[in-house]
N, C-alpha and C. Protein backbone atom coordinates (compact mmCIF):
# COMPACT_ATOMS: atom_id res chain seq x y z
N UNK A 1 -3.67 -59.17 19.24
CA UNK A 1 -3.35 -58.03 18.41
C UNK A 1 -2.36 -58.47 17.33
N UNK A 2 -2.56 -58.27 16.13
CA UNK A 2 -1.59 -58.20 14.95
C UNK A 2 -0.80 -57.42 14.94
N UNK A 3 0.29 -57.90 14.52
CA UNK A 3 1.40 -57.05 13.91
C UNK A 3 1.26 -56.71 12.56
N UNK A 4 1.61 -55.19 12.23
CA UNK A 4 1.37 -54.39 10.90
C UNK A 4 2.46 -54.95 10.53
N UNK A 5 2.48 -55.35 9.08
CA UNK A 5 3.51 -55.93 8.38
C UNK A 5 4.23 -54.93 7.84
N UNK A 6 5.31 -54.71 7.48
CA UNK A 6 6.82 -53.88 7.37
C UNK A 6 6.35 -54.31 5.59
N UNK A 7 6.63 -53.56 4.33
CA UNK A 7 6.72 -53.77 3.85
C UNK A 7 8.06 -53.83 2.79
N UNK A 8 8.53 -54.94 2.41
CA UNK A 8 9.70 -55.59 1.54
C UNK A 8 10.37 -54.59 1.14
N UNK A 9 11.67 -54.30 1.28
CA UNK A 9 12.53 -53.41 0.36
C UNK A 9 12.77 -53.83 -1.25
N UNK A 10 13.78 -53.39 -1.76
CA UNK A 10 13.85 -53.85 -3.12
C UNK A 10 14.71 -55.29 -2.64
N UNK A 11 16.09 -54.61 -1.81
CA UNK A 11 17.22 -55.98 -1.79
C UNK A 11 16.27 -57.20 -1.37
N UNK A 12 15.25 -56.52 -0.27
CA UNK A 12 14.62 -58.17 0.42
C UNK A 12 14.15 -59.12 -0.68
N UNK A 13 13.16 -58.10 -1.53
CA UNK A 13 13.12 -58.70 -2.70
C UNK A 13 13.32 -59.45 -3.70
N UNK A 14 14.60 -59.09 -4.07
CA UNK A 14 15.45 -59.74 -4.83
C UNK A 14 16.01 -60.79 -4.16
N UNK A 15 16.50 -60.52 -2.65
CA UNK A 15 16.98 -62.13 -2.26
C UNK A 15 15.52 -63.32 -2.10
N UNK A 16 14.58 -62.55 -1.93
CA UNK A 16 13.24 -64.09 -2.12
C UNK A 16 13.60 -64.66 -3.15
N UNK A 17 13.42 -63.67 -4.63
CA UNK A 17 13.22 -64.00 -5.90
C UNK A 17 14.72 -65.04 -6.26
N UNK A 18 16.01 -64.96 -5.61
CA UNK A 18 16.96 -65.43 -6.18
C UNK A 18 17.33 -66.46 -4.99
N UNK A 19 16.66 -66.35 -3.98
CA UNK A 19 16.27 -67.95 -3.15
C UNK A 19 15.25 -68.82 -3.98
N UNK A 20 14.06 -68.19 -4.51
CA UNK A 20 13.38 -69.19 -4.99
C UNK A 20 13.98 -69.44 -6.37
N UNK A 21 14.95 -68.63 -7.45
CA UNK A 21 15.70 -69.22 -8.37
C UNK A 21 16.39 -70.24 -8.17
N UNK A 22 16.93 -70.60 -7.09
CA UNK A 22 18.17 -71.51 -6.79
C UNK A 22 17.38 -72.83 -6.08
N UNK A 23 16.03 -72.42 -5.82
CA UNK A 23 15.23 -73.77 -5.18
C UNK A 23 14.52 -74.55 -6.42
N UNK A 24 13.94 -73.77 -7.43
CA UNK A 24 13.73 -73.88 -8.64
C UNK A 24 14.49 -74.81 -9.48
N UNK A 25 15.40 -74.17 -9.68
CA UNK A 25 16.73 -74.80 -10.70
C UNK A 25 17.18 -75.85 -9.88
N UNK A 26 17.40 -76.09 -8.55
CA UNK A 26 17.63 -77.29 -8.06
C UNK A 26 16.45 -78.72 -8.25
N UNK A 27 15.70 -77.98 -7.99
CA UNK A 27 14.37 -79.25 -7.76
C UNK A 27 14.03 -79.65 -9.30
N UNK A 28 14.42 -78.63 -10.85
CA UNK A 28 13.98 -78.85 -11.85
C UNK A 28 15.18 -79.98 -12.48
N UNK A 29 16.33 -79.74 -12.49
CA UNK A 29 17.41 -80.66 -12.36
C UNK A 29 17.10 -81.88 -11.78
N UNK A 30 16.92 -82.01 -10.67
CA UNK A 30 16.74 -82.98 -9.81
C UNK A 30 15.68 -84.16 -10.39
N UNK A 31 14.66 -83.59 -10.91
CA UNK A 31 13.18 -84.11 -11.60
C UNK A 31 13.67 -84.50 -12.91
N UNK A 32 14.34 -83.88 -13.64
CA UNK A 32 14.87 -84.37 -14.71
C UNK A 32 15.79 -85.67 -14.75
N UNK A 33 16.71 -85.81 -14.21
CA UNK A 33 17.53 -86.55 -13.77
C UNK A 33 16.64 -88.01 -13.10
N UNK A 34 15.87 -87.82 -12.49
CA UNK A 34 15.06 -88.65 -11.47
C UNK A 34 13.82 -89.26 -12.37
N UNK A 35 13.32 -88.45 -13.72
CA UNK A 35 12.76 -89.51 -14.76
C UNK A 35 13.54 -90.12 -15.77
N UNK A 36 14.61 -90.04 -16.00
CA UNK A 36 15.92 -90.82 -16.54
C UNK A 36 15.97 -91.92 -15.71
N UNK A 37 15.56 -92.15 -14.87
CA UNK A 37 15.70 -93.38 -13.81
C UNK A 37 14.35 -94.37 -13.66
N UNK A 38 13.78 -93.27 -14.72
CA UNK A 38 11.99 -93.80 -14.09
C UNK A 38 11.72 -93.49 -13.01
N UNK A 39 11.73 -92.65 -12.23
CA UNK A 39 11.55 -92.05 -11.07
C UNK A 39 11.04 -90.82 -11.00
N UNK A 40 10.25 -90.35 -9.83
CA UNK A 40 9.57 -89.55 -10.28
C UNK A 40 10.10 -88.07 -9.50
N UNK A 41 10.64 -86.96 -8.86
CA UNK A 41 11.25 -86.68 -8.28
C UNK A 41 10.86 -86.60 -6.73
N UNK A 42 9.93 -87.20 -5.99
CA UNK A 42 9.69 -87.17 -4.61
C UNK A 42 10.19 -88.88 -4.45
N UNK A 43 10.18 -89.68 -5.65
CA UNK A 43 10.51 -91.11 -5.25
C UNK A 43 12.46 -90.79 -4.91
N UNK A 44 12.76 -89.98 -6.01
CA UNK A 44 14.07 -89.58 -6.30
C UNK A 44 14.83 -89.05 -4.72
N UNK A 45 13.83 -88.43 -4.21
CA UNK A 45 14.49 -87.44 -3.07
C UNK A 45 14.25 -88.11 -1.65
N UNK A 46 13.40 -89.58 -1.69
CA UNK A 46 12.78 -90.30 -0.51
C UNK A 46 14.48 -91.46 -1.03
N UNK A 47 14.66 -92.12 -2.14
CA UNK A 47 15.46 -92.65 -2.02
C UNK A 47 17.04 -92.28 -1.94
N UNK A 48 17.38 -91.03 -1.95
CA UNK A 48 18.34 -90.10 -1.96
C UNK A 48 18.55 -90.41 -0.14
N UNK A 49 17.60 -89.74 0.55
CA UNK A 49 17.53 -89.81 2.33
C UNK A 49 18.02 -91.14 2.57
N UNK A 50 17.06 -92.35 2.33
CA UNK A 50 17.76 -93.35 2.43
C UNK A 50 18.75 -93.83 2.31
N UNK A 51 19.40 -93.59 1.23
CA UNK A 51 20.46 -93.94 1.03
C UNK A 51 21.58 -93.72 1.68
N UNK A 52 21.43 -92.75 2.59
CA UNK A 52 21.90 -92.26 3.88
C UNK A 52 22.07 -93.16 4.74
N UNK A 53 20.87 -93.47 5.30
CA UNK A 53 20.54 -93.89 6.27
C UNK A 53 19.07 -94.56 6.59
N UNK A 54 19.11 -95.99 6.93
CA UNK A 54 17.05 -96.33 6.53
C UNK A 54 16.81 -95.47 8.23
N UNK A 55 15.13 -95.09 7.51
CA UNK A 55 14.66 -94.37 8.57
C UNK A 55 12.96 -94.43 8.84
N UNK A 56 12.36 -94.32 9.82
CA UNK A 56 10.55 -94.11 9.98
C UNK A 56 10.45 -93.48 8.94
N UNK A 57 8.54 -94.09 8.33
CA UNK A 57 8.43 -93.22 7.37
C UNK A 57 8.08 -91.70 7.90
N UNK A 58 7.53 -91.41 9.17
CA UNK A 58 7.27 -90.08 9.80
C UNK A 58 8.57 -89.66 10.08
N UNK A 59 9.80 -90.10 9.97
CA UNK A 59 10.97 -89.18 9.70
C UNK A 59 11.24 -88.97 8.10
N UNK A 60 11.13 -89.84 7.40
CA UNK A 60 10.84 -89.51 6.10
C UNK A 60 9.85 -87.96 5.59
N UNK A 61 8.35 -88.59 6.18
CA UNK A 61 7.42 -87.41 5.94
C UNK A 61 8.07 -85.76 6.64
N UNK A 62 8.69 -86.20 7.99
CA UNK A 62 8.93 -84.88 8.46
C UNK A 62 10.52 -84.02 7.38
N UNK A 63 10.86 -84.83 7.08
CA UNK A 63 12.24 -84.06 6.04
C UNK A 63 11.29 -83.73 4.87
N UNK A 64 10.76 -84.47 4.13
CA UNK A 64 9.89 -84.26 2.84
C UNK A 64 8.78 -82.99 3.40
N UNK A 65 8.63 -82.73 4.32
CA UNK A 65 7.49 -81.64 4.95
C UNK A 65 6.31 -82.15 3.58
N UNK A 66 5.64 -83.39 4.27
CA UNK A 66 4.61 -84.21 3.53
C UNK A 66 3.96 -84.72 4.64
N UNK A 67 2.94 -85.03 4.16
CA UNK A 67 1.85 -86.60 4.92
C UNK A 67 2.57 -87.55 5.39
N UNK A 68 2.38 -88.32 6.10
CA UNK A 68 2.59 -89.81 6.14
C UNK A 68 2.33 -90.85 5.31
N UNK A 69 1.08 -90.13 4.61
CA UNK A 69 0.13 -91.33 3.77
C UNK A 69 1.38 -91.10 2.36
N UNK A 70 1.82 -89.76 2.12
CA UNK A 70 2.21 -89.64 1.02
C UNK A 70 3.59 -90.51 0.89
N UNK A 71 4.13 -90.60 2.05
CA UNK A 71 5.47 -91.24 1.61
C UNK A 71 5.01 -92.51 1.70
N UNK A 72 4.17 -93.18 2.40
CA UNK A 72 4.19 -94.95 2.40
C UNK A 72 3.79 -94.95 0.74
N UNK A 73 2.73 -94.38 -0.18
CA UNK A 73 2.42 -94.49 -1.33
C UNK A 73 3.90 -94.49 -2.30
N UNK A 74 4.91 -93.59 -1.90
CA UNK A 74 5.99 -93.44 -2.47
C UNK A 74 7.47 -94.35 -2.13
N UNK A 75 6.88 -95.01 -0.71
CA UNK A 75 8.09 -96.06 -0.77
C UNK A 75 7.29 -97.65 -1.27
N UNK A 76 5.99 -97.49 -1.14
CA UNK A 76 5.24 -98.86 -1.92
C UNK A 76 5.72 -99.08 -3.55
N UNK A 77 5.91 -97.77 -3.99
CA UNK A 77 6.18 -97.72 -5.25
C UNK A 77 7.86 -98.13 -5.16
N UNK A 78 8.63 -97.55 -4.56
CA UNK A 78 10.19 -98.05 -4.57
C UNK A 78 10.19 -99.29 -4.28
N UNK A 79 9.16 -99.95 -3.47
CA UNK A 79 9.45 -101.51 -2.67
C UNK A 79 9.11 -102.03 -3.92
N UNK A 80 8.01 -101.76 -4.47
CA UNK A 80 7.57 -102.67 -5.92
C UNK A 80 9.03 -103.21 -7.27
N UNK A 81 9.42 -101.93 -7.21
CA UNK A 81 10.58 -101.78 -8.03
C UNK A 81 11.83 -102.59 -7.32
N UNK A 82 12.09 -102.95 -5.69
CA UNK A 82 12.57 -103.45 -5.68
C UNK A 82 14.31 -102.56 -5.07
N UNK A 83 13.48 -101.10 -4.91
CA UNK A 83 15.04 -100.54 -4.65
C UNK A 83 15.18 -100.26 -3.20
N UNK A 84 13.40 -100.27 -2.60
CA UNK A 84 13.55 -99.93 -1.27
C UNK A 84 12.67 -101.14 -0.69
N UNK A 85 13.27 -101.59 1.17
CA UNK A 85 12.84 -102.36 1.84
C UNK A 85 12.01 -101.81 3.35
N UNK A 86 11.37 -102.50 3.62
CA UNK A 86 11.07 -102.44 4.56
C UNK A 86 11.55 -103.58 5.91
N UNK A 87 12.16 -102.74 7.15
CA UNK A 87 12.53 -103.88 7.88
C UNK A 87 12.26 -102.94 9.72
N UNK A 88 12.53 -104.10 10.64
CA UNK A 88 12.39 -103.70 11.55
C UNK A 88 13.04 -103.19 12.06
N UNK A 89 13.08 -102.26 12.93
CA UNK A 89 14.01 -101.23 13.72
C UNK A 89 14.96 -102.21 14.64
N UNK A 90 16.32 -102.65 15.12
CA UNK A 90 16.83 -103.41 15.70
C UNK A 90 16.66 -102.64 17.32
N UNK A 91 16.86 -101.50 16.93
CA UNK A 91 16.72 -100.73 18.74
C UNK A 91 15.09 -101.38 19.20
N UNK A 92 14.38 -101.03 18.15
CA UNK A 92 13.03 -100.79 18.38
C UNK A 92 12.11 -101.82 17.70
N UNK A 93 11.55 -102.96 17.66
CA UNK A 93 11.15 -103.93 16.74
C UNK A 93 9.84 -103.65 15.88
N UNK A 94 9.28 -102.58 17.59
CA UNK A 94 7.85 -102.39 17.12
C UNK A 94 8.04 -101.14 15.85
N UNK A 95 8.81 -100.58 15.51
CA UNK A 95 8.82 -99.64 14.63
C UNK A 95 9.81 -100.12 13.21
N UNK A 96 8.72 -99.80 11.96
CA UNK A 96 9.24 -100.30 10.59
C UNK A 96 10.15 -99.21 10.11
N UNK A 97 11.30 -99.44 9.53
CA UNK A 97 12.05 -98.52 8.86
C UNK A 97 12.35 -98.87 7.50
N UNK A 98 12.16 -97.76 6.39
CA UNK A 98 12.49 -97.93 5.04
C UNK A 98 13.93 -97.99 4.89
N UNK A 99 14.42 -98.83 3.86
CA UNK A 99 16.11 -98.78 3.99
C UNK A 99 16.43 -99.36 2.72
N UNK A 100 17.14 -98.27 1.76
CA UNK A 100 17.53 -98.80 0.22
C UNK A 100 17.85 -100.54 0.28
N UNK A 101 17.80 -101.05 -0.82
CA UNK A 101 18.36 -102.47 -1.12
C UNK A 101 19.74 -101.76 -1.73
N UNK A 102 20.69 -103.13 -1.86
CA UNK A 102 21.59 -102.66 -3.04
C UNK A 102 21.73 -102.19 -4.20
N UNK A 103 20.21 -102.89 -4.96
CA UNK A 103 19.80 -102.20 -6.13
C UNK A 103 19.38 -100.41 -6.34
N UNK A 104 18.79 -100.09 -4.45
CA UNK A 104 18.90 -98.87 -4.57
C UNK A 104 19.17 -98.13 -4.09
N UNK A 105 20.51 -98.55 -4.02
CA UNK A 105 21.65 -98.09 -3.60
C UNK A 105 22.74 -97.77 -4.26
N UNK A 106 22.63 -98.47 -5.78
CA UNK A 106 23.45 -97.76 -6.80
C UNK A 106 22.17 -97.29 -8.20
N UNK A 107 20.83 -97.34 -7.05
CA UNK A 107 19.94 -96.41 -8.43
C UNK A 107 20.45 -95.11 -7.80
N UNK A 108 20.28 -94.89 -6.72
CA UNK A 108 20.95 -93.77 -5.73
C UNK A 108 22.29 -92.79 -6.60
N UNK A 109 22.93 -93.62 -6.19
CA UNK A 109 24.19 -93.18 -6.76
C UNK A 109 24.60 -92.86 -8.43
N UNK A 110 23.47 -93.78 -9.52
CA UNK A 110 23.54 -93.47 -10.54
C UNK A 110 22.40 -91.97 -11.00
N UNK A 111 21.77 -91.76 -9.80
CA UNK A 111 21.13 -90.62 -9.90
C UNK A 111 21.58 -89.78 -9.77
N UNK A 112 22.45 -89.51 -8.76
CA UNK A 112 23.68 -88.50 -8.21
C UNK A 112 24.24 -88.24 -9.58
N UNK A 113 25.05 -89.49 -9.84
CA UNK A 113 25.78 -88.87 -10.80
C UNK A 113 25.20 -88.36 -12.01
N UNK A 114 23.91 -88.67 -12.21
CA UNK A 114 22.98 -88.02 -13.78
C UNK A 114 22.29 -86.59 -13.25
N UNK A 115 22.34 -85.99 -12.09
CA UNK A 115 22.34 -84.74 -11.72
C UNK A 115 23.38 -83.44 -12.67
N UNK A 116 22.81 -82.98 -13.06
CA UNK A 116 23.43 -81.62 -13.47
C UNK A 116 24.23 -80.83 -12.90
N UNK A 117 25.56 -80.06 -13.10
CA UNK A 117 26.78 -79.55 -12.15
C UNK A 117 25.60 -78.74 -11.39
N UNK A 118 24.36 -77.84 -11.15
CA UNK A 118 24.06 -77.40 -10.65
C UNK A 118 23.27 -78.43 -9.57
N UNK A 119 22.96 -79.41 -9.49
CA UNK A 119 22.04 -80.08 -8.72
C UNK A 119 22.74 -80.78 -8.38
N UNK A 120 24.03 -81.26 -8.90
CA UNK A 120 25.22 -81.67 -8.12
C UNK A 120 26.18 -81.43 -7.38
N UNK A 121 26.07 -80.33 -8.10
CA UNK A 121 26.65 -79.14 -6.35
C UNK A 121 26.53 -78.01 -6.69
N UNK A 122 25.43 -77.92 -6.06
CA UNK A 122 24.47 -76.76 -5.95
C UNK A 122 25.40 -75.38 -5.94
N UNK A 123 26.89 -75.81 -4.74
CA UNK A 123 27.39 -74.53 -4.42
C UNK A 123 28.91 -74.40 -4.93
N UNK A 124 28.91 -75.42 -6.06
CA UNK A 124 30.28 -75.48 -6.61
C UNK A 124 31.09 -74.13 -7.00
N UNK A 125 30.66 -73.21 -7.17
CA UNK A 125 30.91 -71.85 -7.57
C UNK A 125 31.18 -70.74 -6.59
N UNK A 126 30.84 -71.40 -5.20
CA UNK A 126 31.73 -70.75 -3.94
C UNK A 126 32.40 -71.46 -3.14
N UNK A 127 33.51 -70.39 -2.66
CA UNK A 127 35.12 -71.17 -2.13
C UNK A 127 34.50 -71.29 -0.78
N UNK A 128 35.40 -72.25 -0.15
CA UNK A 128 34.63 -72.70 1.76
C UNK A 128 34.49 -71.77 2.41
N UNK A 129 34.97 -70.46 2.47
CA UNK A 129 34.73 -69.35 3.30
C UNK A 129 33.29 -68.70 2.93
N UNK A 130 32.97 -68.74 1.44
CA UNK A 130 31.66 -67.80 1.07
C UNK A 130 30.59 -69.42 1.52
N UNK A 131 31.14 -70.31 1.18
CA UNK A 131 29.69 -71.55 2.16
C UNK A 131 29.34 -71.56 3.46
N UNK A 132 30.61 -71.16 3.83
CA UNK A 132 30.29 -70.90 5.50
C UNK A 132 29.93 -70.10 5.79
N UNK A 133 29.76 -68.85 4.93
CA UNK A 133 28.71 -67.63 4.99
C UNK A 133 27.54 -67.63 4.90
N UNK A 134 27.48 -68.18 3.68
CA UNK A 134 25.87 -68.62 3.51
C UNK A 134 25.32 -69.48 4.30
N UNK A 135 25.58 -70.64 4.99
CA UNK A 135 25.60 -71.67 6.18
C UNK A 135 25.10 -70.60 7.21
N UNK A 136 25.74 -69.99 7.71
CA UNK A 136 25.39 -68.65 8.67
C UNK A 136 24.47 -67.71 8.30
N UNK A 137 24.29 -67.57 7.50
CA UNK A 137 23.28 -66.38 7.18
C UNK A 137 22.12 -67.37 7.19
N UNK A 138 22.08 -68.92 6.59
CA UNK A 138 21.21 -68.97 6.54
C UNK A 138 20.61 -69.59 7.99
N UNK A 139 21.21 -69.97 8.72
CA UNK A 139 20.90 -70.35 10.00
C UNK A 139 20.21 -69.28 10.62
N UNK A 140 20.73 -68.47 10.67
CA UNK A 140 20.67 -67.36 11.58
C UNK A 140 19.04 -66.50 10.93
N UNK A 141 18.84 -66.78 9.64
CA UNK A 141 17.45 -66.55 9.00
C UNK A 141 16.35 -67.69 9.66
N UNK A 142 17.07 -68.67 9.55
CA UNK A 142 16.07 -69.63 9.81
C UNK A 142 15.76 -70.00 11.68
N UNK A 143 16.87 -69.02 12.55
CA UNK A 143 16.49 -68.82 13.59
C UNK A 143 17.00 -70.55 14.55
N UNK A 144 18.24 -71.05 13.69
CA UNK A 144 18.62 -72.04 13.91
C UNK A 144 20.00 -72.28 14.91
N UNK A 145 20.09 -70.85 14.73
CA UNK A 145 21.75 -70.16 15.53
C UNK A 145 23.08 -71.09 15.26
N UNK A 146 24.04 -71.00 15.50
CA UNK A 146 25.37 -71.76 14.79
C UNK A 146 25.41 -72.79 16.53
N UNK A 147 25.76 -73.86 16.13
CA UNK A 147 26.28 -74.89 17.31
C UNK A 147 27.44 -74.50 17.89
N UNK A 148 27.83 -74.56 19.25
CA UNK A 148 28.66 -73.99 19.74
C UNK A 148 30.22 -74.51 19.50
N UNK A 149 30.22 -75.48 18.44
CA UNK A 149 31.43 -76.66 18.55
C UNK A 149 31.61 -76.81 16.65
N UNK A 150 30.70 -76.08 16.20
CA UNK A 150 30.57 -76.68 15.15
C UNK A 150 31.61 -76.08 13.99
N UNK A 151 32.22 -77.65 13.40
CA UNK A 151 33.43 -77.59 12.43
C UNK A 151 33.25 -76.08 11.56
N UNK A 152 34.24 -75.46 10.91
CA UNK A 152 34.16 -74.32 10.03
C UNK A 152 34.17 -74.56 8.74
């Protein structure tokens, strides 16, 4: 049996429309910035993760909510260039992990910084109490609930 769908108020509304403004304006920034580099913005946001931390490309694909096929095509293209490697897992030998070089590791960082105040911090315009609101609201939307320990 289906559930009859509830239909949208105005506020619900408006918060889709001004969630997908702020996903928008982030990802359009981001793309901009990321062909200044010659990059394209999914190469931009695969070498961003890395730069973190090297990782499986099916942990790659699962953050990118992509294929598998799509990110090996997109770190073949970073390996070509020379910014990303491929190496073996030390826990695990049988498993390959992508992991910036140095070179991209300050393409990384020179990307960061060619980000726009909005794509550079997204939430620069609220004080730590209204982030930790939104942090919560949005957990609690996304059905993620707050950790029982977790810093404020």
């Amino acid at each position: 049996m289906t559930r009859a769908k509830t239909p949208a108020d105005r506020l619900t509304l408006e918060v889709l429309e001004l969630l997908g403004d702020v996903v928008g304006r982030y990802y359009e920034e981001y793309d901009k910035a990321a062909a200044q580099h010659s990059l394209t913005g999914a190469q931009a946001r695969v070498l961003a993760l890395l730069a973190y931390t090297p990782m499986p490309m099916r942990h790659l694909a699962q953050r990118l909510k992509c294929e598998p096929s799509n990110v090996t095509g997109i770190v073949d293209r970073l390996t070509a260039r020379g910014l990303v490697e491929r190496r073996s897992d030390e826990s695990d030998r049988r498993v390959k992990l992508a992991a910036v070089t140095p070179e991209g590791r300050r393409t990384a960082a020179a990307l960061r910084e060619s980000l726009g105040d909005f794509a550079r911090e997204p939430l620069g315009r609220l004080d730590a109490a209204d982030r930790r609101t939104l942090r919560d609201l949005l957990r609690r939307m996304l059905g993620t609930g707050e950790p029982p320990d977790a810093p404020g």
